[in-house]
PDB file of N, CA and C in Angstrom:
ATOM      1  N   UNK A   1     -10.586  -1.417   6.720  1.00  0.00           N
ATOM      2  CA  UNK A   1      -9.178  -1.296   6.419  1.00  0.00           C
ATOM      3  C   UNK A   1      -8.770   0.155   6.580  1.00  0.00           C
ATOM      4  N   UNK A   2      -7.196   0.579   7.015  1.00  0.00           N
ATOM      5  CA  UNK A   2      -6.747   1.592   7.108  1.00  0.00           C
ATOM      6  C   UNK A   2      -5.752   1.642   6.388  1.00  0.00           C
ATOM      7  N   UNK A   3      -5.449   2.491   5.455  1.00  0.00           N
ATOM      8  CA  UNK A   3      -4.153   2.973   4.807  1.00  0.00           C
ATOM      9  C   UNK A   3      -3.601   4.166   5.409  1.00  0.00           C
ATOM     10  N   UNK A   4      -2.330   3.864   5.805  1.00  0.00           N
ATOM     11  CA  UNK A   4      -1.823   5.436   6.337  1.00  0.00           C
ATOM     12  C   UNK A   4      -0.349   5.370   5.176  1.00  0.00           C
ATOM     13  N   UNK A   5      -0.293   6.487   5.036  1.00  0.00           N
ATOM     14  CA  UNK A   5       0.944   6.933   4.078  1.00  0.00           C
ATOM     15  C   UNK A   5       2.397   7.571   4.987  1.00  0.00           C
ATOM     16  N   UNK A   6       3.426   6.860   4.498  1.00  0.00           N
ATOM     17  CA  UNK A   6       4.817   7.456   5.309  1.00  0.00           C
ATOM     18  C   UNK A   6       5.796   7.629   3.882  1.00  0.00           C
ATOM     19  N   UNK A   7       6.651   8.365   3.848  1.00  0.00           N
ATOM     20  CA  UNK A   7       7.813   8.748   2.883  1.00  0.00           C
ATOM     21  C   UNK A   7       8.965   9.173   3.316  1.00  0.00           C
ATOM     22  N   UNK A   8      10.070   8.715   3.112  1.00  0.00           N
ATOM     23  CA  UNK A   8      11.804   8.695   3.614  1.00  0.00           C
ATOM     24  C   UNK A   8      12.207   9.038   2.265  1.00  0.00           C
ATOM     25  N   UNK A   9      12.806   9.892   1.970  1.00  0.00           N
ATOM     26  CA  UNK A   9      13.399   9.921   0.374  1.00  0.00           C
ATOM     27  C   UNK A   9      14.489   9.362   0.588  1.00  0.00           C
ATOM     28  N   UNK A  10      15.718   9.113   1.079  1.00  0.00           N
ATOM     29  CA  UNK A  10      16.669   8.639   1.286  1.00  0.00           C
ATOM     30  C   UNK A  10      16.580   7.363   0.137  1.00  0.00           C
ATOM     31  N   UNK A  11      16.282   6.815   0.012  1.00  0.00           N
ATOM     32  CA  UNK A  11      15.861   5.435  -0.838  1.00  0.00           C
ATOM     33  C   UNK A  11      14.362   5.054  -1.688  1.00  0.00           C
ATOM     34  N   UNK A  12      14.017   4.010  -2.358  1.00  0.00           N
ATOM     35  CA  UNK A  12      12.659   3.894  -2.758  1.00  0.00           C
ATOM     36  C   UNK A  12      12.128   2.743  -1.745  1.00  0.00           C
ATOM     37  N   UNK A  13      12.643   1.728  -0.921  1.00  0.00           N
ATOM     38  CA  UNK A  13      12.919   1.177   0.284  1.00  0.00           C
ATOM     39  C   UNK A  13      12.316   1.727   1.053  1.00  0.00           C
ATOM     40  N   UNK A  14      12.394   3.427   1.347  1.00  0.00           N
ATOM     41  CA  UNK A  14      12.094   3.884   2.295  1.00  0.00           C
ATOM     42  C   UNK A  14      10.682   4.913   2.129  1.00  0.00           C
ATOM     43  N   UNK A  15      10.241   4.544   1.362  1.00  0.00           N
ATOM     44  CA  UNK A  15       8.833   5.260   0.442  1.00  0.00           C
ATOM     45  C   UNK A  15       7.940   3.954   0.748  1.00  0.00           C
ATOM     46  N   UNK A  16       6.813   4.207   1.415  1.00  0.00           N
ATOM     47  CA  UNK A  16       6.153   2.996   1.393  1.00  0.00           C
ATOM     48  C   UNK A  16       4.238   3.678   1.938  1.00  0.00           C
ATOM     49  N   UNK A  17       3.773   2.517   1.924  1.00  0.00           N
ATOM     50  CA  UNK A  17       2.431   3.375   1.959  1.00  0.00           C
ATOM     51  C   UNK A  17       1.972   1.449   3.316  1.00  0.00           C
ATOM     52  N   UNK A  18       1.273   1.740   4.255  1.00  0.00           N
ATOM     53  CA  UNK A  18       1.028   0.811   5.147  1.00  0.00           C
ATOM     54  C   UNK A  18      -0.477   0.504   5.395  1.00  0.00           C
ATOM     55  N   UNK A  19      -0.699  -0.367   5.142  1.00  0.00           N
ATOM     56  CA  UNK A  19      -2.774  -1.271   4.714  1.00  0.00           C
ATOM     57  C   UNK A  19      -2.803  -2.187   5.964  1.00  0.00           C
ATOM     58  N   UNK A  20      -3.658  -1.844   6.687  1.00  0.00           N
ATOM     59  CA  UNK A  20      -3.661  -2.432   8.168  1.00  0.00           C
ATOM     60  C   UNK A  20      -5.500  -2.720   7.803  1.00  0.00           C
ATOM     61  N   UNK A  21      -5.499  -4.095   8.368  1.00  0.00           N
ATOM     62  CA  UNK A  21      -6.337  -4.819   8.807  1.00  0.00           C
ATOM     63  C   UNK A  21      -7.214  -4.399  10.227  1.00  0.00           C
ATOM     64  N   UNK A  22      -8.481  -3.248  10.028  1.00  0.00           N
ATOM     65  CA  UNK A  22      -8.681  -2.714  11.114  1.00  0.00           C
ATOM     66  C   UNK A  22      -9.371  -3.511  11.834  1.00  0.00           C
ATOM     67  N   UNK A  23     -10.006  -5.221  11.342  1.00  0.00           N
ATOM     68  CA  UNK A  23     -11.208  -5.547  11.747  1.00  0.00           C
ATOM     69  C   UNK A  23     -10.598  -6.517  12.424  1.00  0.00           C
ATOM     70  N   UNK A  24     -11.122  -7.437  12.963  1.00  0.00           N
ATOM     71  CA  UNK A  24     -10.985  -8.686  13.821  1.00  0.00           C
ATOM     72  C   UNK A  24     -10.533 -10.319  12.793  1.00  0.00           C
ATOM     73  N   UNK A  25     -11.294 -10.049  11.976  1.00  0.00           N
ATOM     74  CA  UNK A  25     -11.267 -11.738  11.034  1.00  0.00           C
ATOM     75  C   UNK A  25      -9.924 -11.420  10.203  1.00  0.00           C
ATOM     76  N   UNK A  26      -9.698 -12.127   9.565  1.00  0.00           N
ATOM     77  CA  UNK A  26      -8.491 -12.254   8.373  1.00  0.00           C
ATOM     78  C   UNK A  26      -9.088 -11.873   7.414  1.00  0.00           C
ATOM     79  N   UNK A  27      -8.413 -11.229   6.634  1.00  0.00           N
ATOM     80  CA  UNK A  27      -8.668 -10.498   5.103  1.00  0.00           C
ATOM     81  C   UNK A  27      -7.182 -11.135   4.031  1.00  0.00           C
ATOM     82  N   UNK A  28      -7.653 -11.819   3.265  1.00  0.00           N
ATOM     83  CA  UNK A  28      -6.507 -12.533   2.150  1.00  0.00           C
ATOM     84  C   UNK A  28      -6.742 -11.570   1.112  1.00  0.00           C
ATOM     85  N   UNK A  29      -5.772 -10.637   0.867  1.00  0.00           N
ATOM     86  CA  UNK A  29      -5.596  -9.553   0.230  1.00  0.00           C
ATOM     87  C   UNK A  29      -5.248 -10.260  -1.425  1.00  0.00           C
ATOM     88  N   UNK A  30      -5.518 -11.021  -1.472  1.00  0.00           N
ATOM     89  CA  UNK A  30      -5.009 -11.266  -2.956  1.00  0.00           C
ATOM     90  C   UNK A  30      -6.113 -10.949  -4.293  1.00  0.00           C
ATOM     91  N   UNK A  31      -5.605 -10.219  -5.345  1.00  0.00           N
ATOM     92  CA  UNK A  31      -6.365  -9.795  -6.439  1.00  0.00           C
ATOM     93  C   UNK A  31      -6.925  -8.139  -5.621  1.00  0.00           C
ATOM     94  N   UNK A  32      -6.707  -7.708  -4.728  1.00  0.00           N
ATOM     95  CA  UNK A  32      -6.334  -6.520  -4.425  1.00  0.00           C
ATOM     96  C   UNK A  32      -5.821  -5.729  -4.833  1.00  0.00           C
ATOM     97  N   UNK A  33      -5.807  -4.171  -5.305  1.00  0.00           N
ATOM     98  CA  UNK A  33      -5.119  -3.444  -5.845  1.00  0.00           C
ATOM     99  C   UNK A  33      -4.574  -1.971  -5.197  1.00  0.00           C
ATOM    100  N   UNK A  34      -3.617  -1.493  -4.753  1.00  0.00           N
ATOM    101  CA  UNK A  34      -3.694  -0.183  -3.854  1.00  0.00           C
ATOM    102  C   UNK A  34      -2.862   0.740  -5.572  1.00  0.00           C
ATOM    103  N   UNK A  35      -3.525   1.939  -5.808  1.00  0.00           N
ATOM    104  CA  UNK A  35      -3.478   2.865  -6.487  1.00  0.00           C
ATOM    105  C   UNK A  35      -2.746   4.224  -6.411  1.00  0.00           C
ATOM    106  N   UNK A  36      -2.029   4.539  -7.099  1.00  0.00           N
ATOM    107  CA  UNK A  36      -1.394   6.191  -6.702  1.00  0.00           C
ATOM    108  C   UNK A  36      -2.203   6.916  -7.676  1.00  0.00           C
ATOM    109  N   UNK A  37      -1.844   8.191  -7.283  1.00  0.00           N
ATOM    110  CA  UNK A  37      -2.667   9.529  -8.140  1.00  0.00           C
ATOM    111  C   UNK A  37      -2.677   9.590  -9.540  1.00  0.00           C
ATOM    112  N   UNK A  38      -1.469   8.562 -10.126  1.00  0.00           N
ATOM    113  CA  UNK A  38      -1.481   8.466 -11.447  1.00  0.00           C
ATOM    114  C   UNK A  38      -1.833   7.463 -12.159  1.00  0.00           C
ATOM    115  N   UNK A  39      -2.673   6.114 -11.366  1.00  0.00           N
ATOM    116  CA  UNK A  39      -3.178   5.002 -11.518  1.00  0.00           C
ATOM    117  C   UNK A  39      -2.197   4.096 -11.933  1.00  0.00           C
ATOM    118  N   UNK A  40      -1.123   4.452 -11.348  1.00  0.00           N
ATOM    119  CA  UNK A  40       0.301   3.490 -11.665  1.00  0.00           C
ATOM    120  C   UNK A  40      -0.575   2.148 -10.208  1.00  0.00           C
ATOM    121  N   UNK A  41      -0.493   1.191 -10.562  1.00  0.00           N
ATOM    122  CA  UNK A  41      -1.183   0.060  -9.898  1.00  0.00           C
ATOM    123  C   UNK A  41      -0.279  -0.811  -8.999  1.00  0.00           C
ATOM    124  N   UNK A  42      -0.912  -1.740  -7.761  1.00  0.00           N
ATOM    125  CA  UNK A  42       0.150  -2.623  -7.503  1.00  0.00           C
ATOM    126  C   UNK A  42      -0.265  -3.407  -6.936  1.00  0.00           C
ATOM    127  N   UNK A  43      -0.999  -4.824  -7.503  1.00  0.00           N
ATOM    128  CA  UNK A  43      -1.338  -6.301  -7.086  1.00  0.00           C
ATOM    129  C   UNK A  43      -1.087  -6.950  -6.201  1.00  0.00           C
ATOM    130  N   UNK A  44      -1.857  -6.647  -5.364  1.00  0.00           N
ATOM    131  CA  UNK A  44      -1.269  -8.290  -4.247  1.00  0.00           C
ATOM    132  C   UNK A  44      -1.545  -9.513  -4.355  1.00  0.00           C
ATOM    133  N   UNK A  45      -0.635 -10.246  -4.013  1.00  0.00           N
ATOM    134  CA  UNK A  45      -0.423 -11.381  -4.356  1.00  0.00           C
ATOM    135  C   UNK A  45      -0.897 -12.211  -3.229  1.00  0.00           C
ATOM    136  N   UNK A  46      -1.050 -13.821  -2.717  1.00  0.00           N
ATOM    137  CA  UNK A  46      -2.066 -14.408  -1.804  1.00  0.00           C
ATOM    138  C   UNK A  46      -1.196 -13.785  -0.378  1.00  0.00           C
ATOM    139  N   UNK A  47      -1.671 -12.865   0.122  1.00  0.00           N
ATOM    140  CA  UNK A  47      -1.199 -12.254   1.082  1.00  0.00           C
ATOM    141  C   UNK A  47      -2.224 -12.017   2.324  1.00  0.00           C
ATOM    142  N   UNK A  48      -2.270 -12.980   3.240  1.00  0.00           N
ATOM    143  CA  UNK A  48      -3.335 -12.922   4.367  1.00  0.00           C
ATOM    144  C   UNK A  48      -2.993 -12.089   5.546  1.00  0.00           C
ATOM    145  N   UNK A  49      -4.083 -10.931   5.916  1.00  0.00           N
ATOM    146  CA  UNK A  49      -4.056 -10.215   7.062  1.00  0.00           C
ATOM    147  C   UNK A  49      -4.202 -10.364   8.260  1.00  0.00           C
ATOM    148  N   UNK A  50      -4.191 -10.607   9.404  1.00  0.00           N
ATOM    149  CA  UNK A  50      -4.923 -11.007  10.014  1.00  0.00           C
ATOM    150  C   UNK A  50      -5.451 -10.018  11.027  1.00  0.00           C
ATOM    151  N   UNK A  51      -6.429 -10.530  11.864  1.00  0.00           N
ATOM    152  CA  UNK A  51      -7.197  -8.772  12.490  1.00  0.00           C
ATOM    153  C   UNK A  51      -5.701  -7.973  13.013  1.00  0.00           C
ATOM    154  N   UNK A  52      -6.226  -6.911  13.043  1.00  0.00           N
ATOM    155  CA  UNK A  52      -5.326  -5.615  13.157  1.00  0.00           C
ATOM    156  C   UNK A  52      -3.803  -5.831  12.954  1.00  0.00           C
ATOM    157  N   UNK A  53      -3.351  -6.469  12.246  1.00  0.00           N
ATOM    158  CA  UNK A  53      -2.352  -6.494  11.431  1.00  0.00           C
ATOM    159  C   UNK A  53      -2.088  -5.941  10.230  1.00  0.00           C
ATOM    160  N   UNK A  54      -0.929  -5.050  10.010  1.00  0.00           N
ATOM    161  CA  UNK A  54      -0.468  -4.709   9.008  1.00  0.00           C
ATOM    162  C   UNK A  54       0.490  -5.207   7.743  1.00  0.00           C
ATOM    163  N   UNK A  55       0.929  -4.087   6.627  1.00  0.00           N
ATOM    164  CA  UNK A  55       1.686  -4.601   6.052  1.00  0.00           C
ATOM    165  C   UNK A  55       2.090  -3.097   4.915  1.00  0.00           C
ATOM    166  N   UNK A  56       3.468  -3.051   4.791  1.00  0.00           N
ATOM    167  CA  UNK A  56       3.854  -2.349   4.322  1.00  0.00           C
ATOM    168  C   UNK A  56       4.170  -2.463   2.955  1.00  0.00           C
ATOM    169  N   UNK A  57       3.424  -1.590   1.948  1.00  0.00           N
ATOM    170  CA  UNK A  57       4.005  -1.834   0.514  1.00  0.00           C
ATOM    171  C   UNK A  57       5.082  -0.942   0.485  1.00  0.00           C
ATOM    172  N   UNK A  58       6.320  -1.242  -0.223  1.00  0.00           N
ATOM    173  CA  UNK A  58       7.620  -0.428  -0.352  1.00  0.00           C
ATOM    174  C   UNK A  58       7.643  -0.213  -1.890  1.00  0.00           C
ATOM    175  N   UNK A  59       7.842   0.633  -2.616  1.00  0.00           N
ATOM    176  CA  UNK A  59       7.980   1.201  -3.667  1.00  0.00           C
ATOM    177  C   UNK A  59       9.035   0.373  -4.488  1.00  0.00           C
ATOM    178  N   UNK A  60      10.534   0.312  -3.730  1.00  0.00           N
ATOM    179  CA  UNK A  60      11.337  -0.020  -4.086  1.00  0.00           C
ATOM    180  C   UNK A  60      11.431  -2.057  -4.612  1.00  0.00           C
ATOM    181  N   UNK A  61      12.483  -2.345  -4.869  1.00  0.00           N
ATOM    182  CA  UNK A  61      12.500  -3.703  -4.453  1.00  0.00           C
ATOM    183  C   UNK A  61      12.822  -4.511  -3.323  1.00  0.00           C
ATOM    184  N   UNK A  62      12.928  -5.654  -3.168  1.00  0.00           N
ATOM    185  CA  UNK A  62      13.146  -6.784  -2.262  1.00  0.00           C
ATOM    186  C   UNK A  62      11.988  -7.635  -2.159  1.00  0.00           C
ATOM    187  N   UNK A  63      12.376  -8.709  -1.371  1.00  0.00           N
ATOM    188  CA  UNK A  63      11.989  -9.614  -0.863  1.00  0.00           C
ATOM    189  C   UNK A  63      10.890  -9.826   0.066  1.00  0.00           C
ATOM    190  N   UNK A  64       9.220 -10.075  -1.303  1.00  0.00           N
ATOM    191  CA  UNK A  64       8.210 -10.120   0.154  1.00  0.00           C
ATOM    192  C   UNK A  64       8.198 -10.594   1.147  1.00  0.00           C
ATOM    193  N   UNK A  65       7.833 -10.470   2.557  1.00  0.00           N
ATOM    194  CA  UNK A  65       7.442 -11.545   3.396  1.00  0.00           C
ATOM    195  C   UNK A  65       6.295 -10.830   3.634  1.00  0.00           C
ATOM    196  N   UNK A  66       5.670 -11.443   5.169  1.00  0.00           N
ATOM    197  CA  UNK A  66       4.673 -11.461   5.518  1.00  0.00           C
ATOM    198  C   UNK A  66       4.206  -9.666   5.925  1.00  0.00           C
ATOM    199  N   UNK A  67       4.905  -8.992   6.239  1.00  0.00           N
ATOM    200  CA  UNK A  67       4.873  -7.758   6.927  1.00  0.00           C
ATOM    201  C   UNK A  67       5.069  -6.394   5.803  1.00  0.00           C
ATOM    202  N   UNK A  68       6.028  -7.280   4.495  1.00  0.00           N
ATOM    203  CA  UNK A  68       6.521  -5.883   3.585  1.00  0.00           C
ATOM    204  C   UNK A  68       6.632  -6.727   2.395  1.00  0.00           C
ATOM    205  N   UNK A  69       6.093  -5.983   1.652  1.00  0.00           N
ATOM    206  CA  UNK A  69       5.909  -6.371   0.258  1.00  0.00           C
ATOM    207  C   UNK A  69       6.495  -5.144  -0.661  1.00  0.00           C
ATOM    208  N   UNK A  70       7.327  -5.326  -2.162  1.00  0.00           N
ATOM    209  CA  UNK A  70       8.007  -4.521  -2.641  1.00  0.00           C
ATOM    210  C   UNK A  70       7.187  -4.493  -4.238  1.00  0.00           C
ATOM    211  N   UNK A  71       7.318  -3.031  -4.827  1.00  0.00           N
ATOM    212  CA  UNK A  71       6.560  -2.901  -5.916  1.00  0.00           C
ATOM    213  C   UNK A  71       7.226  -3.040  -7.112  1.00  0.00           C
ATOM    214  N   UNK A  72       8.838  -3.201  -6.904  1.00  0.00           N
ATOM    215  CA  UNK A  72      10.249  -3.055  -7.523  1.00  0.00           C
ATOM    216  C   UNK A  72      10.178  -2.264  -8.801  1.00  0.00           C
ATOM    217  N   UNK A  73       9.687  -1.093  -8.004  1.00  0.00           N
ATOM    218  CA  UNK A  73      10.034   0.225  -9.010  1.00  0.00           C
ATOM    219  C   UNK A  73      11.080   0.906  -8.917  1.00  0.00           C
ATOM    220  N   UNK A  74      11.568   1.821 -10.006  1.00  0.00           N
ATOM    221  CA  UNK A  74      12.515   2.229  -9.673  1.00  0.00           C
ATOM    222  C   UNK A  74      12.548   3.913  -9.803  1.00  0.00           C
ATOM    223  N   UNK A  75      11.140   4.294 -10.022  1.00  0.00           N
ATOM    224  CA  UNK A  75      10.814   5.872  -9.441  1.00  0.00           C
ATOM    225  C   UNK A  75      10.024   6.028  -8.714  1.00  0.00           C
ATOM    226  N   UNK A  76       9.864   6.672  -7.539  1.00  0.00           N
ATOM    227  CA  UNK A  76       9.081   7.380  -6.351  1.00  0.00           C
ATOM    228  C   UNK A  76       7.388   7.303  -6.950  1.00  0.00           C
ATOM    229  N   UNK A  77       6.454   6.579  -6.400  1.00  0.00           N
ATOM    230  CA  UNK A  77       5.307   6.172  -6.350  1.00  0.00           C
ATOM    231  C   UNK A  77       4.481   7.405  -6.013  1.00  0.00           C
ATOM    232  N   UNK A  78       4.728   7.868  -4.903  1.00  0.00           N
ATOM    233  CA  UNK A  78       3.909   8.722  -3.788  1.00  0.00           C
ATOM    234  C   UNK A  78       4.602   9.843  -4.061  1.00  0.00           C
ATOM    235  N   UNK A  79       3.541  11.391  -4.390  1.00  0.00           N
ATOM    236  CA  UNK A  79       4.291  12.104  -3.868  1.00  0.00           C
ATOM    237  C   UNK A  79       4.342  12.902  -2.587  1.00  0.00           C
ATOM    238  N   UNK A  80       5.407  13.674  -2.229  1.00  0.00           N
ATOM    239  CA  UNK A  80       5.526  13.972  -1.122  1.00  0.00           C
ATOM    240  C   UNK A  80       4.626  15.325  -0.612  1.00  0.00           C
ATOM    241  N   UNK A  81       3.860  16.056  -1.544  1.00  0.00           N
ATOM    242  CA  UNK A  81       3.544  16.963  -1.343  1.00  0.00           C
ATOM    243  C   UNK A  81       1.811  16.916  -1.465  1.00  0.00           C
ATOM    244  N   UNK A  82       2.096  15.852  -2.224  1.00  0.00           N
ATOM    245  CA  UNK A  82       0.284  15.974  -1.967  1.00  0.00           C
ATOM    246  C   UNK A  82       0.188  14.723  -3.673  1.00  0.00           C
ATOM    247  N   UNK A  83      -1.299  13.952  -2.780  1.00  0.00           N
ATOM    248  CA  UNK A  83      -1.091  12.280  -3.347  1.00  0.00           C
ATOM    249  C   UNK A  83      -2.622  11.358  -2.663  1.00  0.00           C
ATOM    250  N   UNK A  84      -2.688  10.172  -3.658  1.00  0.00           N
ATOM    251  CA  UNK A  84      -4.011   9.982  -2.815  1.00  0.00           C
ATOM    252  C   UNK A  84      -3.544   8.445  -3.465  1.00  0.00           C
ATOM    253  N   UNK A  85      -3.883   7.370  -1.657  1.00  0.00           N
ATOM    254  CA  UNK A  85      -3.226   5.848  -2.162  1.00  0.00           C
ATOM    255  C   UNK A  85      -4.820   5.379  -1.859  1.00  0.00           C
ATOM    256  N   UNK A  86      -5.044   4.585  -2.933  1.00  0.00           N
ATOM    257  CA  UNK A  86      -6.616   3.897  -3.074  1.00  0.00           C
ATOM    258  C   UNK A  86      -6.539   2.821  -3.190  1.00  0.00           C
ATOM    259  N   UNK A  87      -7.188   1.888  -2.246  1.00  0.00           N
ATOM    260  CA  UNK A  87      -7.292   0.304  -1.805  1.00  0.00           C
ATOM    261  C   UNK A  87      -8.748  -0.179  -2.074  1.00  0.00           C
ATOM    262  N   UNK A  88      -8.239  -1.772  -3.322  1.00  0.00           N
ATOM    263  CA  UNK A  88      -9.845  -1.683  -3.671  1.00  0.00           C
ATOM    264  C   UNK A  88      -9.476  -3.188  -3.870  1.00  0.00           C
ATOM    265  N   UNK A  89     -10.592  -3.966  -3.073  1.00  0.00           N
ATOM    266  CA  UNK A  89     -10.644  -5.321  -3.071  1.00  0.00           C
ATOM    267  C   UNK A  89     -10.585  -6.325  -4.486  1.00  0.00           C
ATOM    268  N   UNK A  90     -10.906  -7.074  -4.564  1.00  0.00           N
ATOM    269  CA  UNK A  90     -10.758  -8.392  -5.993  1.00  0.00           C
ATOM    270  C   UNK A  90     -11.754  -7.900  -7.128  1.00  0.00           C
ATOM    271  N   UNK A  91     -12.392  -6.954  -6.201  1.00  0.00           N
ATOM    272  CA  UNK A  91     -14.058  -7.008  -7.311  1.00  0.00           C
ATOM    273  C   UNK A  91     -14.007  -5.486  -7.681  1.00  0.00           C
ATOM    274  N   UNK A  92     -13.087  -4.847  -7.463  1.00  0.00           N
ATOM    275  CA  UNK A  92     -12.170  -3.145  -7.780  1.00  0.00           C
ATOM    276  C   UNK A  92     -13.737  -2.047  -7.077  1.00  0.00           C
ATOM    277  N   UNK A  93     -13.989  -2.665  -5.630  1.00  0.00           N
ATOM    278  CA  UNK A  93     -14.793  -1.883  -4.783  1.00  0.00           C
ATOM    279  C   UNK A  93     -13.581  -1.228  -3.817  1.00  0.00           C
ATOM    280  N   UNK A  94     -13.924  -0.238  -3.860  1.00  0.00           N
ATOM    281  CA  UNK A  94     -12.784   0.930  -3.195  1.00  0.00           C
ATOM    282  C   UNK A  94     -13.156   0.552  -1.542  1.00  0.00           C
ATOM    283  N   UNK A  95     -11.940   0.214  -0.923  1.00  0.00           N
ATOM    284  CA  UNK A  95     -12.354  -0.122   0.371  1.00  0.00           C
ATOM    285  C   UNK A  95     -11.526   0.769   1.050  1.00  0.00           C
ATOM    286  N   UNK A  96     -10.775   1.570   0.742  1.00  0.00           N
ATOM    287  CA  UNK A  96     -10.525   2.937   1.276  1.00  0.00           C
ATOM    288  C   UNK A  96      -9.218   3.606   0.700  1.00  0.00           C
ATOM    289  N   UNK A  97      -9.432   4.611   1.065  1.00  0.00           N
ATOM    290  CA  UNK A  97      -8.526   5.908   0.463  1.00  0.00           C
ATOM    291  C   UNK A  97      -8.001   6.741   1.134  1.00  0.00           C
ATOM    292  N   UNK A  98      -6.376   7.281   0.957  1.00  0.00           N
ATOM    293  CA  UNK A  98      -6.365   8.541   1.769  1.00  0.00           C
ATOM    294  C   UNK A  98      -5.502   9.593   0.867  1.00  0.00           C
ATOM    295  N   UNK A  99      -5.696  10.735   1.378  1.00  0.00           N
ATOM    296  CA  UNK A  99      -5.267  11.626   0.419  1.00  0.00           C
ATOM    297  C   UNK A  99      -4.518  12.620   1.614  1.00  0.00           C
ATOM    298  N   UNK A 100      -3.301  13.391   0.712  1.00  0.00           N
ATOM    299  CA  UNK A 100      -2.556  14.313   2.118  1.00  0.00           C
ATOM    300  C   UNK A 100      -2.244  15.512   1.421  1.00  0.00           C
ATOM    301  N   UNK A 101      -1.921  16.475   1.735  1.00  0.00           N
ATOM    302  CA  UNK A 101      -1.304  17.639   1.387  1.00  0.00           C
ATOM    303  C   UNK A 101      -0.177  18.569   2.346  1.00  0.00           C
ATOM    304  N   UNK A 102       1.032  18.481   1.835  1.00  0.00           N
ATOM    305  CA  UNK A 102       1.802  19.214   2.484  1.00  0.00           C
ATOM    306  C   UNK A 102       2.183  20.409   2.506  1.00  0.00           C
ATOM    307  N   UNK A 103       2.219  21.353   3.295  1.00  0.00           N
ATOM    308  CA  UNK A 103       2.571  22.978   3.031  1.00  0.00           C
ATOM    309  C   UNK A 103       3.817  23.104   3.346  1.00  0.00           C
TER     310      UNK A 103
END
């Protein structure tokens, strides 16, 4: 799995962190957990990947579908300057992490 991190302040909509399916088979992300720096948490629900397919968690609210899923918070998750989003399967084995720093 790959997590890459993107941030738009304009909105919480536009704050989102993206978990891509690097492998070939399907991965059913459910009982999954992706993590911010402050262990504020966010569950997925029966949400199937399929190889190299993605999916965007959005901070803000709306309406899951298959591609974007919403955490319906209503303060900024990620920060912009430096932050680390941690993805850890049903059994809370860390299946990857990334961390950034901005100057």
């Amino acid at each position: 799995m790959l997590i890459t991190v993107a941030r738009v302040v304009a909105t919480h909509n536009s704050e989102w962190v993206t978990v891509t399916n690097t492998g070939r088979t399907p991965v059913n992300l459910k009982g999954w957990t992706l993590t911010d720096r402050a262990h504020v948490t966010y569950a997925f629900r029966n949400l199937r990947l399929a190889g190299h397919e993605s999916v965007k968690v959005h901070t803000g609210k709306g309406r899951d579908t298959r591609r974007d899923v919403y955490q319906d918070r209503r303060d900024y998750a990620w920060d912009y300057h430096a932050g680390t989003a941690t993805l850890r399967d049903e059994h809370q084995c860390t299946i990857d992490a990334k961390s950034w720093r901005r100057r």
